[in-house]
C-alpha atoms as a PDB file:
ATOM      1  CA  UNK A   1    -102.916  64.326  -9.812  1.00  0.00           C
ATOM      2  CA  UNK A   2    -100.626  65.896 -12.533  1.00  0.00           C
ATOM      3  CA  UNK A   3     -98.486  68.776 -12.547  1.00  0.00           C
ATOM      4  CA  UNK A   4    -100.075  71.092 -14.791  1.00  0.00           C
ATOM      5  CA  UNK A   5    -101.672  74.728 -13.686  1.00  0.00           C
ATOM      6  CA  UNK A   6    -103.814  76.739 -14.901  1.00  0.00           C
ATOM      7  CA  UNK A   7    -103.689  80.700 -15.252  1.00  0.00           C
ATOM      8  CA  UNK A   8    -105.737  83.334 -17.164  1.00  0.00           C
ATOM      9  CA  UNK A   9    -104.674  85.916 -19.697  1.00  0.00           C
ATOM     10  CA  UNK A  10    -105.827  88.804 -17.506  1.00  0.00           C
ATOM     11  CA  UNK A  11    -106.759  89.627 -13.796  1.00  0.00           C
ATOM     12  CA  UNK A  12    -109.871  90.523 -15.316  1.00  0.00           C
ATOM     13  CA  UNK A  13    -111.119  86.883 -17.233  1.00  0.00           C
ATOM     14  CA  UNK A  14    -110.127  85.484 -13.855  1.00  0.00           C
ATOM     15  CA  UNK A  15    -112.553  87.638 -11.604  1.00  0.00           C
ATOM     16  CA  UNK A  16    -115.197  87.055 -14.202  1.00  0.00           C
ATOM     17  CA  UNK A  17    -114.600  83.099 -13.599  1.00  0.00           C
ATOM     18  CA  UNK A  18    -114.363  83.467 -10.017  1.00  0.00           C
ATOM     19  CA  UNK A  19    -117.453  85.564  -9.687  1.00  0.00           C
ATOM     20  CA  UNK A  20    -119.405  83.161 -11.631  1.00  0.00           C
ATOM     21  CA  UNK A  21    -117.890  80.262  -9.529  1.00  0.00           C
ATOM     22  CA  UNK A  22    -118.743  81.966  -6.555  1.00  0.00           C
ATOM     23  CA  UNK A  23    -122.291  82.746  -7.647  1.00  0.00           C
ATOM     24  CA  UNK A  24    -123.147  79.231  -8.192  1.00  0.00           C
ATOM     25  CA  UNK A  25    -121.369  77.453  -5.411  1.00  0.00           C
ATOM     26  CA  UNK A  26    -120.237  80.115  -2.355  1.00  0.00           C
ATOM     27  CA  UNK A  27    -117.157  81.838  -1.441  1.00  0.00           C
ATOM     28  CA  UNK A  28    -113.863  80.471  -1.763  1.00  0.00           C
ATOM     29  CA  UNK A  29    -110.313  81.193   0.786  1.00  0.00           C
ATOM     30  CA  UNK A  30    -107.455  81.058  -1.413  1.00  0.00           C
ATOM     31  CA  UNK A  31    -106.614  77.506  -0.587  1.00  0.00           C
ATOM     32  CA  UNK A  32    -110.059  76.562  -2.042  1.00  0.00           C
ATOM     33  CA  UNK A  33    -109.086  78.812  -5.447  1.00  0.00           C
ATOM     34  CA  UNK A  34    -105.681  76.725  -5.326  1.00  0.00           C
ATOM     35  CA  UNK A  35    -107.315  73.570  -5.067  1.00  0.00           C
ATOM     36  CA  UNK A  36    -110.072  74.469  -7.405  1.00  0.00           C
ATOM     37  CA  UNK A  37    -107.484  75.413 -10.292  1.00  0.00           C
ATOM     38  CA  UNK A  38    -105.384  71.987  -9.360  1.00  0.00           C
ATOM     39  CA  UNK A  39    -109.087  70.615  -9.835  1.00  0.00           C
ATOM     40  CA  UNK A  40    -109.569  72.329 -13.236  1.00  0.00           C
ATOM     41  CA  UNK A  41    -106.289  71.615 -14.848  1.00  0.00           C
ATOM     42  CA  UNK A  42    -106.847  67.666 -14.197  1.00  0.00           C
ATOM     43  CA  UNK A  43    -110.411  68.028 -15.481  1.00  0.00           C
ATOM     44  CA  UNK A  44    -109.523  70.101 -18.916  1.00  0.00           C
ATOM     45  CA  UNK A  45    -106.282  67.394 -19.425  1.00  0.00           C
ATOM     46  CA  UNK A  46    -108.699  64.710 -19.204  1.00  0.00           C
ATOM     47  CA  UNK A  47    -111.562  65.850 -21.417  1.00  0.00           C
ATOM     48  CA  UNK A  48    -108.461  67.011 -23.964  1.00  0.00           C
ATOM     49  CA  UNK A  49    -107.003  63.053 -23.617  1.00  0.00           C
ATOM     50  CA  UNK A  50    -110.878  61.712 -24.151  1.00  0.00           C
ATOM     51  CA  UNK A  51    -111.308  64.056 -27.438  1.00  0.00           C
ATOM     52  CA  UNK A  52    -114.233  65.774 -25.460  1.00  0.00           C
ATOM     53  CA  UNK A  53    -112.505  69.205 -25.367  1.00  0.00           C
ATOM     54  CA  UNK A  54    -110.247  71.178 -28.203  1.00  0.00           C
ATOM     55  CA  UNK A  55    -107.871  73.541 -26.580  1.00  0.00           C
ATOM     56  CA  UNK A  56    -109.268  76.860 -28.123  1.00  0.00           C
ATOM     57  CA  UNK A  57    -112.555  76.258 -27.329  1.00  0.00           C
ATOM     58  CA  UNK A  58    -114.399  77.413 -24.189  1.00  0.00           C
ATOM     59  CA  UNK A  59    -113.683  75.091 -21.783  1.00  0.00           C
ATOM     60  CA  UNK A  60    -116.755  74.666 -19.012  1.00  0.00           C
ATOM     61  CA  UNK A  61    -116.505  73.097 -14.931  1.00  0.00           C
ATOM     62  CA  UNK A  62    -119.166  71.623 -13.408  1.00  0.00           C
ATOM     63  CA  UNK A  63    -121.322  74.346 -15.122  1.00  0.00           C
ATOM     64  CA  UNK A  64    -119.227  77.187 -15.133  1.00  0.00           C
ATOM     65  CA  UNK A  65    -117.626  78.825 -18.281  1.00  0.00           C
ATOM     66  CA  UNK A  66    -113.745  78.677 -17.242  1.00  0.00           C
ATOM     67  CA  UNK A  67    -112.923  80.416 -20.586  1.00  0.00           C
ATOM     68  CA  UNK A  68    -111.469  79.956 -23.926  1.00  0.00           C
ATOM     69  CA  UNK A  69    -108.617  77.361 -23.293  1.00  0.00           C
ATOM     70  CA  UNK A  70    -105.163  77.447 -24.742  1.00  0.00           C
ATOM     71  CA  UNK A  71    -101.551  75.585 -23.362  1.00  0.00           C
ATOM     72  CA  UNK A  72     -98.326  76.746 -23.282  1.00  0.00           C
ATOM     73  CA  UNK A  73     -96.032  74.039 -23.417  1.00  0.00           C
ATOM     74  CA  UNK A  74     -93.109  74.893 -22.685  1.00  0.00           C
ATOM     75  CA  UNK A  75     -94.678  75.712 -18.795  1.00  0.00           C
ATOM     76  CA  UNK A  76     -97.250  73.256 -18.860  1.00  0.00           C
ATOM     77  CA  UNK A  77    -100.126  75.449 -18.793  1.00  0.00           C
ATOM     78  CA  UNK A  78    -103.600  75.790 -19.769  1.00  0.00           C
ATOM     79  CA  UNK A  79    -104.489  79.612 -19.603  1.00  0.00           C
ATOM     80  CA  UNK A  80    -107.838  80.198 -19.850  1.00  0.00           C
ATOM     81  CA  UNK A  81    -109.626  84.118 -21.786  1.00  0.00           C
ATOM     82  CA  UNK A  82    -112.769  85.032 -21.376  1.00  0.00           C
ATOM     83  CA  UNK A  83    -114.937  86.475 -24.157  1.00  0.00           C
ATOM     84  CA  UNK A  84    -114.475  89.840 -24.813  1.00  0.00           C
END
């Protein structure tokens, strides 16, 4: 697994993502968010690698809209905006 994160812009675009999540798939404890996000970051580095996903587009997981995507750098972080 790699050492990147993931974060959102605002508390809000995250509870949107997580209430989606959790509408499709169940309730999660906050080891199963951590894990999720670990999940997420390897997933959007991937499909960025592969050419299937441009940072600044909305980035989707197994069906669910994570957000738009962007990466800081200099933390090695893909944050992640909802719509507005």
């Amino acid at each position: 697994m790699s050492e990147l994160y993931i974060d959102f812009y605002r508390g809000k675009d995250e509870d949107t993502f997580l209430a989606a999540w959790e509408n499709k798939y169940g309730s999660l404890s906050d080891d199963d968010i951590d894990e999720l996000y670990a999940e997420i970051a390897d997933a959007i580095e991937k499909a960025v690698k592969e050419g299937t996903h441009e940072v600044g587009k909305p980035f989707v997981y197994k069906d669910v809209l994570v957000g738009k995507s962007d990466f800081n750098t200099f933390h090695s972080l893909y944050i992640f905006e909802q719509d507005k």
